[in-house]
Protein backbone atom coordinates (compact mmCIF):
# COMPACT_ATOMS: atom_id res chain seq x y z
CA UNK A 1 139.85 71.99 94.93
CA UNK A 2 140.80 69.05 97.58
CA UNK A 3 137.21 67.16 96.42
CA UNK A 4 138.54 67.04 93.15
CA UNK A 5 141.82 65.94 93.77
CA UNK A 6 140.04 63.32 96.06
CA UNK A 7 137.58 62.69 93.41
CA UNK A 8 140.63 62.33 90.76
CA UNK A 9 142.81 60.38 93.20
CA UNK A 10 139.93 57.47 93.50
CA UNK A 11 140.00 57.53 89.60
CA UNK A 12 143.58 57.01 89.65
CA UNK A 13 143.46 54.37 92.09
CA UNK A 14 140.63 52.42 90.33
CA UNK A 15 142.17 52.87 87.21
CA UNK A 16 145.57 51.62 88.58
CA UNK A 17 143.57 48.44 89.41
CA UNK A 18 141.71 47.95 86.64
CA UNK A 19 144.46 48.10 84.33
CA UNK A 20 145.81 44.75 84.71
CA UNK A 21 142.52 42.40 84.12
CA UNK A 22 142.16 44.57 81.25
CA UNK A 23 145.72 43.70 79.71
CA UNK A 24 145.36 40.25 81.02
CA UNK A 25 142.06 40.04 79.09
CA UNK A 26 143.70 41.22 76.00
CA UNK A 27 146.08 38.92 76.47
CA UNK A 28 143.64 35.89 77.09
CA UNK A 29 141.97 37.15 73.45
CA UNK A 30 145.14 36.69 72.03
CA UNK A 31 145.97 33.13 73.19
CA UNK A 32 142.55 31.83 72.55
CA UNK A 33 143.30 32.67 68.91
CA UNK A 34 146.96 31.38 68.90
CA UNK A 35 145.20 27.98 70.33
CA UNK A 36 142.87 27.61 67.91
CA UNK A 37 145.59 27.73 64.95
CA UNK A 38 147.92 25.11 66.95
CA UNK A 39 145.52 22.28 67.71
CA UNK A 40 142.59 20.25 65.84
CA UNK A 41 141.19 18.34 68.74
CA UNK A 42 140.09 19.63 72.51
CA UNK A 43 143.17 18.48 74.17
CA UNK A 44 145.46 20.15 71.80
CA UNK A 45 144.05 23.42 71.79
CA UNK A 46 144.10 23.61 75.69
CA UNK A 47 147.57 22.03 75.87
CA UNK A 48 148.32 25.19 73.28
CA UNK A 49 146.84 27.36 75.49
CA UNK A 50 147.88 26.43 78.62
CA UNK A 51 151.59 27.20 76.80
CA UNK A 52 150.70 30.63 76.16
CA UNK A 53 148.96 31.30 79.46
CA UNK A 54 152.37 30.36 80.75
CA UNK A 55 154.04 32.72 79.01
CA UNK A 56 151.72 35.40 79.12
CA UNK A 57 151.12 35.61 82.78
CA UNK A 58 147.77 34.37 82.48
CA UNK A 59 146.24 33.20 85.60
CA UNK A 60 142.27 33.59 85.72
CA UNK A 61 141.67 30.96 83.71
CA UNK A 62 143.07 27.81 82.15
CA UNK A 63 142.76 25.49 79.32
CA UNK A 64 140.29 23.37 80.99
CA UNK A 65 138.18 26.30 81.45
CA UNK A 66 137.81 27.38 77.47
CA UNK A 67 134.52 25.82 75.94
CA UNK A 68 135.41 24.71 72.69
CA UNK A 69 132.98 23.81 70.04
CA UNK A 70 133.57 22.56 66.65
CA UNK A 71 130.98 23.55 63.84
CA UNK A 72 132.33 21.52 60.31
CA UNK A 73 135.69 22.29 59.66
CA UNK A 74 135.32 25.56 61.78
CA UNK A 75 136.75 25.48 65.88
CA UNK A 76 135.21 28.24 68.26
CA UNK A 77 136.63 28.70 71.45
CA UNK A 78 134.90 30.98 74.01
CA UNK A 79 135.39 31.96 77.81
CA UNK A 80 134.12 34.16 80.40
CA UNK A 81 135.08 34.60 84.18
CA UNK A 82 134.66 37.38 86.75
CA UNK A 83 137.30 39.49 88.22
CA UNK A 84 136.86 40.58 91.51
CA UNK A 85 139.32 43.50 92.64
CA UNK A 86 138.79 44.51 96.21
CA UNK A 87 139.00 48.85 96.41
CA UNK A 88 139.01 49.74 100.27
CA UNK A 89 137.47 47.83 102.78
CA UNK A 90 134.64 46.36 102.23
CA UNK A 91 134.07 47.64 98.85
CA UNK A 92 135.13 45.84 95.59
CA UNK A 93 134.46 46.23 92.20
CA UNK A 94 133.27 42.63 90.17
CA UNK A 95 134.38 42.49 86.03
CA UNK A 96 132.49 39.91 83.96
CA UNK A 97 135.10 39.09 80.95
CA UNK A 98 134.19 37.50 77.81
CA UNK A 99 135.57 36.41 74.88
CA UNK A 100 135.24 34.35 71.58
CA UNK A 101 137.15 33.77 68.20
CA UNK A 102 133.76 33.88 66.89
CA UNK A 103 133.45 36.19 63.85
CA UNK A 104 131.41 39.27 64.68
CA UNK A 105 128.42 39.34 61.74
């Protein structure tokens, strides 16, 4: 009984963690796509970003980190960084985010 409360007590923790890169991801996902609708050139979009990272308590990346591509008429904007979230001593656990507002086939 006490190894799985221990085992269900790490879960906790980790998940307790976790939980906020996730939601900060989600949020990231959403600004990406509110840039893309506010500006037509590189600055714009990561001036509209940067707005929206500001609101949304977005602090693991910023504008200047988006790679934005224009294809025609069409404006993709991806990103990806790494999360590092330290657990107990030495031990951490390392989250590779990723995102695009490029349309899944």
């Amino acid at each position: 009984m006490i190894v799985w409360l221990a085992i269900l007590g790490f879960i906790g923790v980790v998940a307790a963690k976790v939980t906020p890169t996730t939601i900060e991801y989600f949020s990231i996902k959403k600004a990406i796509a509110s840039a893309r609708t506010a500006g037509t050139t590189v600055q714009e979009i990561q001036n509209a970003f940067n707005k929206q990272a500001e609101v949304g308590y977005i602090d693991a990346i910023a504008g200047k980190d988006l790679d934005i591509t224009k294809n025609g008429d069409d404006i993709q904007i991806s990103f990806a960084y790494e999360k590092k979230i330290p657990l107990a001593g030495p031990v951490s656990l390392l989250i590779n985010y990723a995102g695009s507002t490029a349309k899944n086939p």
